[in-house]
PDB file of N, CA and C in Angstrom:
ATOM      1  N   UNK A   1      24.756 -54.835 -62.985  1.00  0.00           N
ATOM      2  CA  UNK A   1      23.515 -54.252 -62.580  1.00  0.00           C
ATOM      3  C   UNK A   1      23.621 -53.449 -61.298  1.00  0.00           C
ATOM      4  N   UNK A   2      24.168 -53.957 -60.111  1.00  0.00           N
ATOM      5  CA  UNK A   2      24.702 -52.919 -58.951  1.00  0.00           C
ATOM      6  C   UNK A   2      25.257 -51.444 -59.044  1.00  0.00           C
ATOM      7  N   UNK A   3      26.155 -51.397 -60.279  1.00  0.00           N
ATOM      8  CA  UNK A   3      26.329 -50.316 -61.208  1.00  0.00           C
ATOM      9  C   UNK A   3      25.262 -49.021 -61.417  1.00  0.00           C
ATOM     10  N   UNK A   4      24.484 -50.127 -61.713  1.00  0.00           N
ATOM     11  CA  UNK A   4      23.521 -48.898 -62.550  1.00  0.00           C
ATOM     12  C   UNK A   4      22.179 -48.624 -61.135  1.00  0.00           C
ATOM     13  N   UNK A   5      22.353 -49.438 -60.310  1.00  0.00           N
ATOM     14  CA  UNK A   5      21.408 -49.063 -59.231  1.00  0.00           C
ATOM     15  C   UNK A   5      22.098 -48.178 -58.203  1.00  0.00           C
ATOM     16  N   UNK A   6      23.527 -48.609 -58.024  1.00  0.00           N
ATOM     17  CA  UNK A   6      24.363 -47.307 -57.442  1.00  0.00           C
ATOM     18  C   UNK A   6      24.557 -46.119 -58.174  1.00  0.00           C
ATOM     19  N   UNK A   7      24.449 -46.042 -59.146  1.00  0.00           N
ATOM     20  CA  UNK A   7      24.471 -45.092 -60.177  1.00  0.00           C
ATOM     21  C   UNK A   7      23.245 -43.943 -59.755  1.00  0.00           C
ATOM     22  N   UNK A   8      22.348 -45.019 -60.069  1.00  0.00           N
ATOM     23  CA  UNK A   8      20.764 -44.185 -60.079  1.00  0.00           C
ATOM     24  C   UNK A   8      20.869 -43.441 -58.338  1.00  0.00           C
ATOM     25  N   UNK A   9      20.937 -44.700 -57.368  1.00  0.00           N
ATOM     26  CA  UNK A   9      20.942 -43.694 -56.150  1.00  0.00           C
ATOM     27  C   UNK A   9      21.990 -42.877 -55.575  1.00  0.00           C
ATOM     28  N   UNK A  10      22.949 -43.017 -55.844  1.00  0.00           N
ATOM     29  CA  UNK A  10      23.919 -42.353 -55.904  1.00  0.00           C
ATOM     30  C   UNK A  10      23.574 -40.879 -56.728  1.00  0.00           C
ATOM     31  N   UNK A  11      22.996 -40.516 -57.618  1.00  0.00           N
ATOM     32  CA  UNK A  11      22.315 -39.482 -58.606  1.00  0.00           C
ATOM     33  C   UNK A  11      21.672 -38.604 -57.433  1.00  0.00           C
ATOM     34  N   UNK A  12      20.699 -40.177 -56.888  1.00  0.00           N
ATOM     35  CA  UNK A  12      19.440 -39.130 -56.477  1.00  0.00           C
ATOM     36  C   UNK A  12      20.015 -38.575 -55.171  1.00  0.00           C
ATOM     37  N   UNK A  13      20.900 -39.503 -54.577  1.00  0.00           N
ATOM     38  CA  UNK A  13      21.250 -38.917 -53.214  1.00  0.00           C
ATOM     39  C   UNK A  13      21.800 -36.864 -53.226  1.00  0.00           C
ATOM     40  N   UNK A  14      22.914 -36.996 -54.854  1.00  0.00           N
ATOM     41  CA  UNK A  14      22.932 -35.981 -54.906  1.00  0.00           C
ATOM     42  C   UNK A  14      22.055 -34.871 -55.269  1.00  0.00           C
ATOM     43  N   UNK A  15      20.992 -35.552 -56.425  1.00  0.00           N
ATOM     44  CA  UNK A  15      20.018 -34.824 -56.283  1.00  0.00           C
ATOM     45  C   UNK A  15      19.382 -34.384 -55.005  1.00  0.00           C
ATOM     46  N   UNK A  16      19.204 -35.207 -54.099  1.00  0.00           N
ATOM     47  CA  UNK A  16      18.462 -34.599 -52.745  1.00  0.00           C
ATOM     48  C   UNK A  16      19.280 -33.865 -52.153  1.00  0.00           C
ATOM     49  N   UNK A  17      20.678 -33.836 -51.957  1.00  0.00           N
ATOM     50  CA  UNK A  17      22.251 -32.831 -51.319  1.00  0.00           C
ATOM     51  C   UNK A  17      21.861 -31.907 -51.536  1.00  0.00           C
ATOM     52  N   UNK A  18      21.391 -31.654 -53.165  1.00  0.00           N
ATOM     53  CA  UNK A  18      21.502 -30.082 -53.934  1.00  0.00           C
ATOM     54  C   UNK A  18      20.302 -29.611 -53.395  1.00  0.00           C
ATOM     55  N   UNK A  19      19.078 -30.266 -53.707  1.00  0.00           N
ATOM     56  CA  UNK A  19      17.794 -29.984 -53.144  1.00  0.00           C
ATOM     57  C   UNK A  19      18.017 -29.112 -51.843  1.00  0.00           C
ATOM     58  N   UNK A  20      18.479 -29.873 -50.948  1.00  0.00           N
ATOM     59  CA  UNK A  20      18.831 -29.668 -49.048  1.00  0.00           C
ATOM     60  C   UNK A  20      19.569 -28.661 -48.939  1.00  0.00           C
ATOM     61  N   UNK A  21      20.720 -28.202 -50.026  1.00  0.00           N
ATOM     62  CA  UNK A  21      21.573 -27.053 -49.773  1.00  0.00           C
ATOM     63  C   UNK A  21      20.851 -25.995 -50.141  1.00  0.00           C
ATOM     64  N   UNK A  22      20.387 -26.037 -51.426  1.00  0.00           N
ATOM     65  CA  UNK A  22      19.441 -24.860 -52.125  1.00  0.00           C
ATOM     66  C   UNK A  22      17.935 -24.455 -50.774  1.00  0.00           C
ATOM     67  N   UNK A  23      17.350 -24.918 -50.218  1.00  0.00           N
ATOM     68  CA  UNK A  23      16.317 -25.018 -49.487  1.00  0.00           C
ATOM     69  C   UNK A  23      17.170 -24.823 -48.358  1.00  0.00           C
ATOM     70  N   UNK A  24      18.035 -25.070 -47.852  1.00  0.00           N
ATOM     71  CA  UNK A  24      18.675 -24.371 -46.533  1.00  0.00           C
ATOM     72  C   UNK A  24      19.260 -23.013 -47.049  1.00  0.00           C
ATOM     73  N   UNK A  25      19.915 -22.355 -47.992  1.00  0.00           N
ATOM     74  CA  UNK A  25      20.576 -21.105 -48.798  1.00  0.00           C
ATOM     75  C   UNK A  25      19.186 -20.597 -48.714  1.00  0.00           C
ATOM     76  N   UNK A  26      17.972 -21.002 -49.117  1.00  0.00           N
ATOM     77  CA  UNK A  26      16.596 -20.096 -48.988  1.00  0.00           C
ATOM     78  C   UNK A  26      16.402 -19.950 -47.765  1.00  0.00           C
ATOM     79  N   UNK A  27      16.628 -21.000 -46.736  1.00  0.00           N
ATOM     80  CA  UNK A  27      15.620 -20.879 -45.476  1.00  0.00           C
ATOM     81  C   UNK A  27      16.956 -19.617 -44.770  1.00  0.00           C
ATOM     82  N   UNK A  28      18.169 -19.655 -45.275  1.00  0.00           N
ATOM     83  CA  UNK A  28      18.622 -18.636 -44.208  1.00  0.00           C
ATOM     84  C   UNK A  28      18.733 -17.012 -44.818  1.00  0.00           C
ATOM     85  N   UNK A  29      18.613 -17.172 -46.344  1.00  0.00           N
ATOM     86  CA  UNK A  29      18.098 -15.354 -46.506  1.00  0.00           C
ATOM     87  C   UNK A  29      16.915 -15.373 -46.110  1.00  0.00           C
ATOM     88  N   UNK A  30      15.978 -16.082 -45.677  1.00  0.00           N
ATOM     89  CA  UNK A  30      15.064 -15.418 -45.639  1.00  0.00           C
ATOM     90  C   UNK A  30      14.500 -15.503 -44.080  1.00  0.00           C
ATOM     91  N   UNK A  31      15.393 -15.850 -43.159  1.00  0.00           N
ATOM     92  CA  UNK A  31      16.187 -15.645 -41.954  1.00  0.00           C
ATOM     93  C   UNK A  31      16.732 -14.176 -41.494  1.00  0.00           C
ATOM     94  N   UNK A  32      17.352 -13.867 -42.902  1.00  0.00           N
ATOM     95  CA  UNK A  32      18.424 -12.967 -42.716  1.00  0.00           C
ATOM     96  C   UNK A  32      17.636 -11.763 -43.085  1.00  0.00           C
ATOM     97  N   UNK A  33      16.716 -12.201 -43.706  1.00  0.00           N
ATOM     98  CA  UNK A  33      15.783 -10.801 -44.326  1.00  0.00           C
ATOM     99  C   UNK A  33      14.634 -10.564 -42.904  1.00  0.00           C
ATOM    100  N   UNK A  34      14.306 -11.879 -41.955  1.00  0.00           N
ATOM    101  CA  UNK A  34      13.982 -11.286 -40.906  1.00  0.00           C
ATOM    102  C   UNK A  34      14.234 -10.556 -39.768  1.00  0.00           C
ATOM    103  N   UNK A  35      15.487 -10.852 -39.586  1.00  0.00           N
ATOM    104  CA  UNK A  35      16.358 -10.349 -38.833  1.00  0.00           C
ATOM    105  C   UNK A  35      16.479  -8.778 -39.156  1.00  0.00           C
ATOM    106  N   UNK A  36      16.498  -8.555 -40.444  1.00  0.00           N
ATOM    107  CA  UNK A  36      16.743  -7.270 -40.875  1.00  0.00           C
ATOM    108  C   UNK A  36      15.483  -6.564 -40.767  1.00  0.00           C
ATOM    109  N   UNK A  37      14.258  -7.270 -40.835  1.00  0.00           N
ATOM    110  CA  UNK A  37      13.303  -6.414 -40.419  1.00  0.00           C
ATOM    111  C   UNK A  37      12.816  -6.020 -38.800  1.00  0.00           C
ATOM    112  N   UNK A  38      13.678  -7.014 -38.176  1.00  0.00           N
ATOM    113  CA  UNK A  38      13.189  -7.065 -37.010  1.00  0.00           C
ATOM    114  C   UNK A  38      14.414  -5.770 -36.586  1.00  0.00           C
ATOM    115  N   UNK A  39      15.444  -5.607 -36.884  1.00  0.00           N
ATOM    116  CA  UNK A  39      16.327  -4.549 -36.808  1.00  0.00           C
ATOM    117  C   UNK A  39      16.056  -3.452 -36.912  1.00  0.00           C
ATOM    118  N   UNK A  40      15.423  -2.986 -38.232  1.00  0.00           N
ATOM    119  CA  UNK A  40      14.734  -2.070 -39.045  1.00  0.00           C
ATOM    120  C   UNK A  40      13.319  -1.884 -38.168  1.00  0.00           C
ATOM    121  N   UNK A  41      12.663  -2.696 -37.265  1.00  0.00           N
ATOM    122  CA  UNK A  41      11.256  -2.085 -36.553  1.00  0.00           C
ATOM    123  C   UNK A  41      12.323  -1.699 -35.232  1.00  0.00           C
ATOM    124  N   UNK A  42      13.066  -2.601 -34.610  1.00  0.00           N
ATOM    125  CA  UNK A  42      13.793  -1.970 -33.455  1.00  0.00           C
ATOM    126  C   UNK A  42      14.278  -0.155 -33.576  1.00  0.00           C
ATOM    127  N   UNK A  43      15.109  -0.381 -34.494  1.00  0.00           N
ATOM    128  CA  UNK A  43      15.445   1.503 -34.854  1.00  0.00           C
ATOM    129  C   UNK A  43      14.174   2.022 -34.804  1.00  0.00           C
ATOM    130  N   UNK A  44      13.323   1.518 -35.875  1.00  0.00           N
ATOM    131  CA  UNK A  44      12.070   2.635 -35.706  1.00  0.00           C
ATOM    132  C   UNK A  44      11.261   3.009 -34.338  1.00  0.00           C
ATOM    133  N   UNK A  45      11.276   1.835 -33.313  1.00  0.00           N
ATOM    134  CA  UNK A  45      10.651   1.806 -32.268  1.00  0.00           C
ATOM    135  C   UNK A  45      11.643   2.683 -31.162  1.00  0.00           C
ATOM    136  N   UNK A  46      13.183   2.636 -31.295  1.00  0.00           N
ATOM    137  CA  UNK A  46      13.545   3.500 -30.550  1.00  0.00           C
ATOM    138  C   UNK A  46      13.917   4.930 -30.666  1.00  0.00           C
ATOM    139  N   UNK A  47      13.397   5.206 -32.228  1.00  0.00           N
ATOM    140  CA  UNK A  47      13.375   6.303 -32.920  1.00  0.00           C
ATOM    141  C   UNK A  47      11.896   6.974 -32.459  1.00  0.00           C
ATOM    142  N   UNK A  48      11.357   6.353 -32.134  1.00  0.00           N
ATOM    143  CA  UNK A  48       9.858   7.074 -31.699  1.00  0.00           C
ATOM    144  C   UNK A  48       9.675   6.934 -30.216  1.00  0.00           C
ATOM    145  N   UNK A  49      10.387   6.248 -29.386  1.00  0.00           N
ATOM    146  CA  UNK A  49      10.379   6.649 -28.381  1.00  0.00           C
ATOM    147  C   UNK A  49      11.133   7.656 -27.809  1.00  0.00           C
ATOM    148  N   UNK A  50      12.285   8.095 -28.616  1.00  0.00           N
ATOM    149  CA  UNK A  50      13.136   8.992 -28.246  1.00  0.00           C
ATOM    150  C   UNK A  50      12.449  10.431 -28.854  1.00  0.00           C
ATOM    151  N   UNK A  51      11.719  10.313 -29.860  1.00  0.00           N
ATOM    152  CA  UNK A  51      10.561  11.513 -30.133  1.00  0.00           C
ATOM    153  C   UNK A  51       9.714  11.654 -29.254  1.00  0.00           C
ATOM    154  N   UNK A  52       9.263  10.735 -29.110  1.00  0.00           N
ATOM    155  CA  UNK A  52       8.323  11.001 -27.940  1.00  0.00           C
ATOM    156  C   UNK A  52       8.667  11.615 -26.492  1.00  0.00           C
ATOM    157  N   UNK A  53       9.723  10.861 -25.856  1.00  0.00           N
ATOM    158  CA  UNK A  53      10.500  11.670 -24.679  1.00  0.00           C
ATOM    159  C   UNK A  53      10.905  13.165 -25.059  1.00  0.00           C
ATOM    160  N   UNK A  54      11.471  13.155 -25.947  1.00  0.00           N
ATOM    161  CA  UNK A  54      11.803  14.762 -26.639  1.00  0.00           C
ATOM    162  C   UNK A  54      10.790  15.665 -26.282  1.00  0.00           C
ATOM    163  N   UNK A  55       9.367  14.854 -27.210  1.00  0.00           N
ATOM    164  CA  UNK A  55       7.922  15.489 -26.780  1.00  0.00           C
ATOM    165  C   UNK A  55       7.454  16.138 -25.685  1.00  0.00           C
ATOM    166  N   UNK A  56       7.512  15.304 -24.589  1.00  0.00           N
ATOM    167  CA  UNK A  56       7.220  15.193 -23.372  1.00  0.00           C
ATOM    168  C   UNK A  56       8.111  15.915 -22.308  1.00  0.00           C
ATOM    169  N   UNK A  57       9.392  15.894 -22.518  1.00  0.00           N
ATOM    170  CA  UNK A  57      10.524  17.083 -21.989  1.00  0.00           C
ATOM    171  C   UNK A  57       9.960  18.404 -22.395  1.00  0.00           C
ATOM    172  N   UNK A  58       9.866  18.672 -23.686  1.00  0.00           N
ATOM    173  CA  UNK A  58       9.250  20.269 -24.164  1.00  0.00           C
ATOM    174  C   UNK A  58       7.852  20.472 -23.821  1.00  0.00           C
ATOM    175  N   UNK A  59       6.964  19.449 -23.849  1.00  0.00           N
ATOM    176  CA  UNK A  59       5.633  19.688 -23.335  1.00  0.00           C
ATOM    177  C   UNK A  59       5.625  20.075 -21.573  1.00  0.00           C
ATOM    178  N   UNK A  60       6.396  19.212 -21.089  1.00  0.00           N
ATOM    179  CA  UNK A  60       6.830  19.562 -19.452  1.00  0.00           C
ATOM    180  C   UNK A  60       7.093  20.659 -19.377  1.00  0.00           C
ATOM    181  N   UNK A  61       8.146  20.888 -20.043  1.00  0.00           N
ATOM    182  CA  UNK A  61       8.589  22.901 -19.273  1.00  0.00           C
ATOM    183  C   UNK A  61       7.893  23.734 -19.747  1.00  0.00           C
ATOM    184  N   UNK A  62       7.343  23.533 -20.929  1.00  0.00           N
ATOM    185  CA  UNK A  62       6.181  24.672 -21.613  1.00  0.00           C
ATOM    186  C   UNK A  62       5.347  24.728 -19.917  1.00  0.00           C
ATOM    187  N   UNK A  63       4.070  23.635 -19.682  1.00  0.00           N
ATOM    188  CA  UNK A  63       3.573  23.971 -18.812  1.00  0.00           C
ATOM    189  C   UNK A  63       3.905  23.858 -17.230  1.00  0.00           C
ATOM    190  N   UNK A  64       5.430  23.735 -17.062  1.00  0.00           N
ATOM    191  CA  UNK A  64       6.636  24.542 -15.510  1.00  0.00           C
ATOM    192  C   UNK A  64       6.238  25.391 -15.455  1.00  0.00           C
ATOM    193  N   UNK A  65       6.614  25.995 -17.046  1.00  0.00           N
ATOM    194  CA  UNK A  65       6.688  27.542 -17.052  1.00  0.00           C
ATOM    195  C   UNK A  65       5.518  28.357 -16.996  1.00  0.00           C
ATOM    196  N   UNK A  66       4.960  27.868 -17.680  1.00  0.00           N
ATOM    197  CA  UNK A  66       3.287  28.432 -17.335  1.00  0.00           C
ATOM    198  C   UNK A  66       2.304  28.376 -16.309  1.00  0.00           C
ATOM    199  N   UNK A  67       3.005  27.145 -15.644  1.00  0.00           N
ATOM    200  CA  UNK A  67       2.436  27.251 -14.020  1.00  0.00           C
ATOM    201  C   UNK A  67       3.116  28.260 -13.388  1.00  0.00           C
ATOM    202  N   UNK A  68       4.063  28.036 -13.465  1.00  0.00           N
ATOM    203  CA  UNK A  68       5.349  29.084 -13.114  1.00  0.00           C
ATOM    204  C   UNK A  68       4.496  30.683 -12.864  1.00  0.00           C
ATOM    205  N   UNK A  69       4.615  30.754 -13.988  1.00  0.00           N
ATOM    206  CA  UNK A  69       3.891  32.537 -14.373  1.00  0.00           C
ATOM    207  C   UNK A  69       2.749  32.435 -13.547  1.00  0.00           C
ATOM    208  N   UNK A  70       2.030  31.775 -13.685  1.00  0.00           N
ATOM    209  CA  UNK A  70       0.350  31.879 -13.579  1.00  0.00           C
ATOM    210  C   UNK A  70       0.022  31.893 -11.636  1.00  0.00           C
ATOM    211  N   UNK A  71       1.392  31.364 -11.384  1.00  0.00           N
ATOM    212  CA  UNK A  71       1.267  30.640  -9.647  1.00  0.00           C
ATOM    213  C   UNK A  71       2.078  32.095  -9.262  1.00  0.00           C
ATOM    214  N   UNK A  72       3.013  32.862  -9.712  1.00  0.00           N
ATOM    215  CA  UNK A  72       3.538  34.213 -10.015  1.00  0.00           C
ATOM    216  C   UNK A  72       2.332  35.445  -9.633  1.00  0.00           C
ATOM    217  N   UNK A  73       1.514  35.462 -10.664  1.00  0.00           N
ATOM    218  CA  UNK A  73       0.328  36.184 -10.871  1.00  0.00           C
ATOM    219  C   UNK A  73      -0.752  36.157  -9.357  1.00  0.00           C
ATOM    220  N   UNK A  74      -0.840  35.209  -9.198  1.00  0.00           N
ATOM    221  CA  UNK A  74      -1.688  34.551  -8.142  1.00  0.00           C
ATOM    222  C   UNK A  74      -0.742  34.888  -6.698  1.00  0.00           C
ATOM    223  N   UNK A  75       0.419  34.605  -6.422  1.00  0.00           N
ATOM    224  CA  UNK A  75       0.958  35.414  -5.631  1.00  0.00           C
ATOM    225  C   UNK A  75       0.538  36.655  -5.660  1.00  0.00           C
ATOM    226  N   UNK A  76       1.093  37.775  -6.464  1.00  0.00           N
ATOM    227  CA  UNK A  76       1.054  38.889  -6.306  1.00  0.00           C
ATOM    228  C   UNK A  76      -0.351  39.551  -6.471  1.00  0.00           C
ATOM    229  N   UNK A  77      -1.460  38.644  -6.741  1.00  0.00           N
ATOM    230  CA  UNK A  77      -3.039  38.919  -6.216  1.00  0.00           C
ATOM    231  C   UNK A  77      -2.940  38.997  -5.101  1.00  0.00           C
ATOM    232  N   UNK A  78      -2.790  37.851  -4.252  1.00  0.00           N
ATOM    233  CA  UNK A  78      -2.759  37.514  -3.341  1.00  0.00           C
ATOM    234  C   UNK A  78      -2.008  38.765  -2.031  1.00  0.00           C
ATOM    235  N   UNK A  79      -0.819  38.581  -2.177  1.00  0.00           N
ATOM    236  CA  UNK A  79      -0.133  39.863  -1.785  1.00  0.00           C
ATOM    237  C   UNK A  79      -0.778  41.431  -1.916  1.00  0.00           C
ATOM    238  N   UNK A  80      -1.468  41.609  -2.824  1.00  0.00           N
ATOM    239  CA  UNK A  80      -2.322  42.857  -2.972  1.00  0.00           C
ATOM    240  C   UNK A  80      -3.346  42.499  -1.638  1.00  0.00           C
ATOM    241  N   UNK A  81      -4.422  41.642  -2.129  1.00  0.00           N
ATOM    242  CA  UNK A  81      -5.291  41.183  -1.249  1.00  0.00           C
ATOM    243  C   UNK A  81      -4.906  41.223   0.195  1.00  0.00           C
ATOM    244  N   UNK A  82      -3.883  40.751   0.947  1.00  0.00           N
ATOM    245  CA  UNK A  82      -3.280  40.969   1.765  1.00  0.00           C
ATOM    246  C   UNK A  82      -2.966  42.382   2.500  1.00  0.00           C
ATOM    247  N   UNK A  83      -2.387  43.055   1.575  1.00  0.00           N
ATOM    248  CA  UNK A  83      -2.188  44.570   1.958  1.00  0.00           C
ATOM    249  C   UNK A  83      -3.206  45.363   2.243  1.00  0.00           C
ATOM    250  N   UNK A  84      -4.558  45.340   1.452  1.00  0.00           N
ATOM    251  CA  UNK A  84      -5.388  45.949   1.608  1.00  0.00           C
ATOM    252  C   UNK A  84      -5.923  45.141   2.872  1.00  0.00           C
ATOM    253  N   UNK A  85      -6.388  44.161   3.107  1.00  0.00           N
ATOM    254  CA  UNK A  85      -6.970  44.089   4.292  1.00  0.00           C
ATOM    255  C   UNK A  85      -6.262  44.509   5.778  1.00  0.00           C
ATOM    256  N   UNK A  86      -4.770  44.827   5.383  1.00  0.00           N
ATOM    257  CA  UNK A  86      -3.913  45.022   6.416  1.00  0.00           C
ATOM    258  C   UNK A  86      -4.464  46.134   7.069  1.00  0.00           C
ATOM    259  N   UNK A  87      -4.385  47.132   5.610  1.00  0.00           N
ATOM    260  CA  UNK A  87      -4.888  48.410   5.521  1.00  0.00           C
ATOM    261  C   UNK A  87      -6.534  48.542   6.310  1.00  0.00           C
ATOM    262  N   UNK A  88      -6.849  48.063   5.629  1.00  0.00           N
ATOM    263  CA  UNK A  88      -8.322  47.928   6.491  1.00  0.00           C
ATOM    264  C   UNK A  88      -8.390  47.367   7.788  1.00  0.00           C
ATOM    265  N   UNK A  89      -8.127  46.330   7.929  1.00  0.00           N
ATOM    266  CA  UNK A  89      -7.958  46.125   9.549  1.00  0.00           C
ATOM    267  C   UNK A  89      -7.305  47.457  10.796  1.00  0.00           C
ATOM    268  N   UNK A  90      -6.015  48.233  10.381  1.00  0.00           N
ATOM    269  CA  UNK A  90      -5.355  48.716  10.616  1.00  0.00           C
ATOM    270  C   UNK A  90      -6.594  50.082  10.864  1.00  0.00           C
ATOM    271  N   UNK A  91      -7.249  50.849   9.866  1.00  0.00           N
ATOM    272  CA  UNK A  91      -8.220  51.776   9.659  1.00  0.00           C
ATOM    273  C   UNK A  91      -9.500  51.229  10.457  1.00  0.00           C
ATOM    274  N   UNK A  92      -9.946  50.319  10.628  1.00  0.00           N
ATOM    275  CA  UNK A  92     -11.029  49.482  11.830  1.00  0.00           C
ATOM    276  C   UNK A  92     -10.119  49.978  12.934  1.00  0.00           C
ATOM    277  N   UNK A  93      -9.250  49.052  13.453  1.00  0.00           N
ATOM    278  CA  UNK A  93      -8.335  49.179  14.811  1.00  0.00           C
ATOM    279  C   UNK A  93      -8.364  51.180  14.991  1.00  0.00           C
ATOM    280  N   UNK A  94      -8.066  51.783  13.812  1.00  0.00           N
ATOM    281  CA  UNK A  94      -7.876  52.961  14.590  1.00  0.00           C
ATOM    282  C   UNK A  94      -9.361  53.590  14.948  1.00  0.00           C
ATOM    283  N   UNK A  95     -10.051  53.580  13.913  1.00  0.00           N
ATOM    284  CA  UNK A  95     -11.987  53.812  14.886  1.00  0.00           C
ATOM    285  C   UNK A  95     -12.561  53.465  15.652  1.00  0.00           C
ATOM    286  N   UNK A  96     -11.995  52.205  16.223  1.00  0.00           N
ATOM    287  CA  UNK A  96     -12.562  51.714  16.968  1.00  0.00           C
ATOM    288  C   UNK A  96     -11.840  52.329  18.676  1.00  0.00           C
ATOM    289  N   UNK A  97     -10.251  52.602  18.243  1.00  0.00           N
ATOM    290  CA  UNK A  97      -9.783  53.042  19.546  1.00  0.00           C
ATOM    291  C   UNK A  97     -10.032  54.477  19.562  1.00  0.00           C
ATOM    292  N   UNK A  98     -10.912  55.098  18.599  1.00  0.00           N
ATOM    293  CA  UNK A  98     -11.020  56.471  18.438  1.00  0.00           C
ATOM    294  C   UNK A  98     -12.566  56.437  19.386  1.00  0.00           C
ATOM    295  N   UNK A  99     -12.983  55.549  18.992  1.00  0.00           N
ATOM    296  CA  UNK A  99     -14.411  55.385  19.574  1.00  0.00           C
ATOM    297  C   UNK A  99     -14.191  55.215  21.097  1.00  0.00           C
ATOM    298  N   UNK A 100     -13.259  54.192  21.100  1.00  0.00           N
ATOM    299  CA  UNK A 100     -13.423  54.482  22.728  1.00  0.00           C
ATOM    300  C   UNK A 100     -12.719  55.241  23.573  1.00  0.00           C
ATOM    301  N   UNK A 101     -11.828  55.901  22.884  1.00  0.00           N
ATOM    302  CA  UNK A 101     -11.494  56.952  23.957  1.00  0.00           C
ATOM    303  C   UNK A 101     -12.007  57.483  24.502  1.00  0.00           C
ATOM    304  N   UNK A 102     -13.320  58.842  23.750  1.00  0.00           N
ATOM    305  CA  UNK A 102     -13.876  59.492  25.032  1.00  0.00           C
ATOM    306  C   UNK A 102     -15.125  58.818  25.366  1.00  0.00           C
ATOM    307  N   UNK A 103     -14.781  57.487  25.233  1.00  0.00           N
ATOM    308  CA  UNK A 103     -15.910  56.946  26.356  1.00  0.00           C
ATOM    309  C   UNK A 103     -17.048  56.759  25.691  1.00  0.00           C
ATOM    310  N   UNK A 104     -17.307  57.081  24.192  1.00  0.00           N
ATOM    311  CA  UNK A 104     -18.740  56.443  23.629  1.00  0.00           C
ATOM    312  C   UNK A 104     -19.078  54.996  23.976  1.00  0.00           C
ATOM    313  N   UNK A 105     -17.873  54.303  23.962  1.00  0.00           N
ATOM    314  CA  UNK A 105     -17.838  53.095  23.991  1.00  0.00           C
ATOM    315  C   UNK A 105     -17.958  52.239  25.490  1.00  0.00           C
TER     316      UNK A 105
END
């Protein structure tokens, strides 16, 4: 009779082995399938940040450059603006020493 009760648990023990191996073989693909997704969002996440910097480099010099020009433009207003009042000041200064020479003044 010890026989047949070692028998039986002896069975089940292996039954539960197989159980425990099969259920650990699941628990680590599907381990392995997280891992792979967590891999697969990493690439994507540094795939879009490196678009994005890309972005942001070409969006930067677009508007360098367009400040660039525009701060360009605004100088050479400016510089006009300048000249002419030179001019004008210069045309004041001489009427005025025209004026006082003979003494109107």
């Amino acid at each position: 009779m010890t026989n047949r009760n070692d028998d039986g648990a002896g069975r089940r023990v292996d039954g539960i082995e197989r159980q425990l191996s099969a259920l650990s073989a699941s628990v680590d693909k599907r381990f392995d399938a997280v891992d792979e997704r967590f891999d697969s969002g990493e690439t994507r996440i540094a795939e879009g940040f490196a678009e994005q910097r890309r972005y942001t480099e070409f969006a930067f010099e677009r508007l360098s450059t367009e400040m660039r020009s525009g701060l360009e433009r605004l100088e050479r207003k400016l510089d006009r603006f300048i000249d002419t009042q030179l001019q004008t000041n210069e045309l004041v200064d001489r009427r005025l020493r025209a004026l006082e020479g003979p003494g109107l003044l």
